[in-house]
C-alpha atoms as a PDB file:
ATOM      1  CA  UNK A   1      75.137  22.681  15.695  1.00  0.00           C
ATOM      2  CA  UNK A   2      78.342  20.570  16.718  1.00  0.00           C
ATOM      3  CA  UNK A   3      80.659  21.973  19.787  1.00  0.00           C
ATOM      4  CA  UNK A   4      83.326  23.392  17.536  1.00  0.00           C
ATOM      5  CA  UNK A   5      80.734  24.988  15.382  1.00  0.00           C
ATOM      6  CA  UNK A   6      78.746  26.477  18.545  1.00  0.00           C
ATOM      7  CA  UNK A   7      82.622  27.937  19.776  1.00  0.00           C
ATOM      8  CA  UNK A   8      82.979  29.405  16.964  1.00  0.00           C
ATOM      9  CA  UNK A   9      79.643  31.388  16.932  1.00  0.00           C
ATOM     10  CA  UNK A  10      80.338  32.418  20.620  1.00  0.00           C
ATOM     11  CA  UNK A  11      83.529  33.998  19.755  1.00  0.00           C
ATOM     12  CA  UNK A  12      82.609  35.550  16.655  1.00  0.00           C
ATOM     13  CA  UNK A  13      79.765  37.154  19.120  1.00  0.00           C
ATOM     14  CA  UNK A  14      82.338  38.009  21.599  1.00  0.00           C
ATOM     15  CA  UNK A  15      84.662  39.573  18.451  1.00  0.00           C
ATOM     16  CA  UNK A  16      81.991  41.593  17.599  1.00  0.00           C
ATOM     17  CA  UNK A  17      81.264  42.965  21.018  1.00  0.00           C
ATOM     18  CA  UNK A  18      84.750  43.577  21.391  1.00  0.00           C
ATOM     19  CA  UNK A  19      85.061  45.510  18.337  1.00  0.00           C
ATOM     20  CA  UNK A  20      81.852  47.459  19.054  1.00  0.00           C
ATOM     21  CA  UNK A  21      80.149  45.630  15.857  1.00  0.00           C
ATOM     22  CA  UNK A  22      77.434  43.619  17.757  1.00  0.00           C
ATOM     23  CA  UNK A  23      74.838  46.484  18.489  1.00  0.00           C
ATOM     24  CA  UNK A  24      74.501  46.397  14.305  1.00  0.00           C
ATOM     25  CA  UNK A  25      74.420  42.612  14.128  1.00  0.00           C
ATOM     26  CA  UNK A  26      71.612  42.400  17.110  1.00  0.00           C
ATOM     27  CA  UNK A  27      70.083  45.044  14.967  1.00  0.00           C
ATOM     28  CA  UNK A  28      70.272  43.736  11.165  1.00  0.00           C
ATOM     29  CA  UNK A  29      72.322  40.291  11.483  1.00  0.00           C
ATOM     30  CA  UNK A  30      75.722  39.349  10.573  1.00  0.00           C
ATOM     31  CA  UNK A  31      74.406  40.027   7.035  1.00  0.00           C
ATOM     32  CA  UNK A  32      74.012  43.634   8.334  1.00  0.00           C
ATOM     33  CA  UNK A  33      77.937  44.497   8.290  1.00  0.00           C
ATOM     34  CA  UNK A  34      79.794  45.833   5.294  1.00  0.00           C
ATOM     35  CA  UNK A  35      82.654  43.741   3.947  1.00  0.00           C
ATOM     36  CA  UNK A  36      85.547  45.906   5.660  1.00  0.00           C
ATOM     37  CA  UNK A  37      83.785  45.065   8.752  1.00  0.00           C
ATOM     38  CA  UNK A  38      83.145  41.278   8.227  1.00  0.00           C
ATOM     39  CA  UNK A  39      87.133  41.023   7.651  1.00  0.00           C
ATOM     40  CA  UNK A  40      87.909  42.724  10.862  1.00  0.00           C
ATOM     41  CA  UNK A  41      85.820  40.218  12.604  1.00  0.00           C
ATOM     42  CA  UNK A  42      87.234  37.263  10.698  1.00  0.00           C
ATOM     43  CA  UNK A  43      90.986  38.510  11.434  1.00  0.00           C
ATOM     44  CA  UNK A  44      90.218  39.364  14.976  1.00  0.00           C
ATOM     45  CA  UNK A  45      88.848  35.965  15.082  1.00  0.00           C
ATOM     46  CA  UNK A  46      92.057  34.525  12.932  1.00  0.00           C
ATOM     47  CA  UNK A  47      94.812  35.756  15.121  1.00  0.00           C
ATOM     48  CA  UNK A  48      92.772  34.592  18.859  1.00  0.00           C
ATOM     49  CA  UNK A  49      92.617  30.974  17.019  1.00  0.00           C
ATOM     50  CA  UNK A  50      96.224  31.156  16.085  1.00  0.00           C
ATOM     51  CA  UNK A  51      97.000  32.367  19.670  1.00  0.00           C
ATOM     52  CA  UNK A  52      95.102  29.628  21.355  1.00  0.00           C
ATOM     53  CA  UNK A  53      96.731  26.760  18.954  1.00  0.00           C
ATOM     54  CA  UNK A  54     100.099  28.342  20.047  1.00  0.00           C
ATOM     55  CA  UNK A  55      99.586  27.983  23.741  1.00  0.00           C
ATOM     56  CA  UNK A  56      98.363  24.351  23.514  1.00  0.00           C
ATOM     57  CA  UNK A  57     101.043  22.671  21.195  1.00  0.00           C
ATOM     58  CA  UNK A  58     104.007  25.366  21.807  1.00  0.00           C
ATOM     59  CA  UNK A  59     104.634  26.376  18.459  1.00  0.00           C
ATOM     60  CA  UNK A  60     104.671  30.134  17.098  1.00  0.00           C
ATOM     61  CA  UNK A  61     101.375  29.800  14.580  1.00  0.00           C
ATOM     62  CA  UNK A  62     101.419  33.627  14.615  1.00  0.00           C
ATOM     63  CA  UNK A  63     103.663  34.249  12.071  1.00  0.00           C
ATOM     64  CA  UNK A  64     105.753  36.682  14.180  1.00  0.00           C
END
């Protein structure tokens, strides 16, 4: 697993735990969450990667 790719999984994992998700992916896997769910993650996910891009180059990426 490359660096980005290993980044990513950590803040999925932290997404999850922060939207009180990860108890049911310890329990059945990411596999384990419905599709409304999975999108929550993924948006969560979305707008902290957007966030950090802004910070580093300066430019609005949020769409605000």
């Amino acid at each position: 697993m490359s660096k980005s790719e290993q980044n990513l999984e950590e803040l999925k994992v932290k997404v999850a735990r922060d939207l009180g998700l990860y108890e049911k992916v310890e329990s059945g896997g990411w596999g384990s969450l419905t599709s409304a769910e999975s999108g929550r993650v993924g948006g969560y996910m979305n707008r902290i990667l957007k966030q950090q891009r802004s910070d580093v180059d300066g430019v609005d990426h949020t769409g605000k």
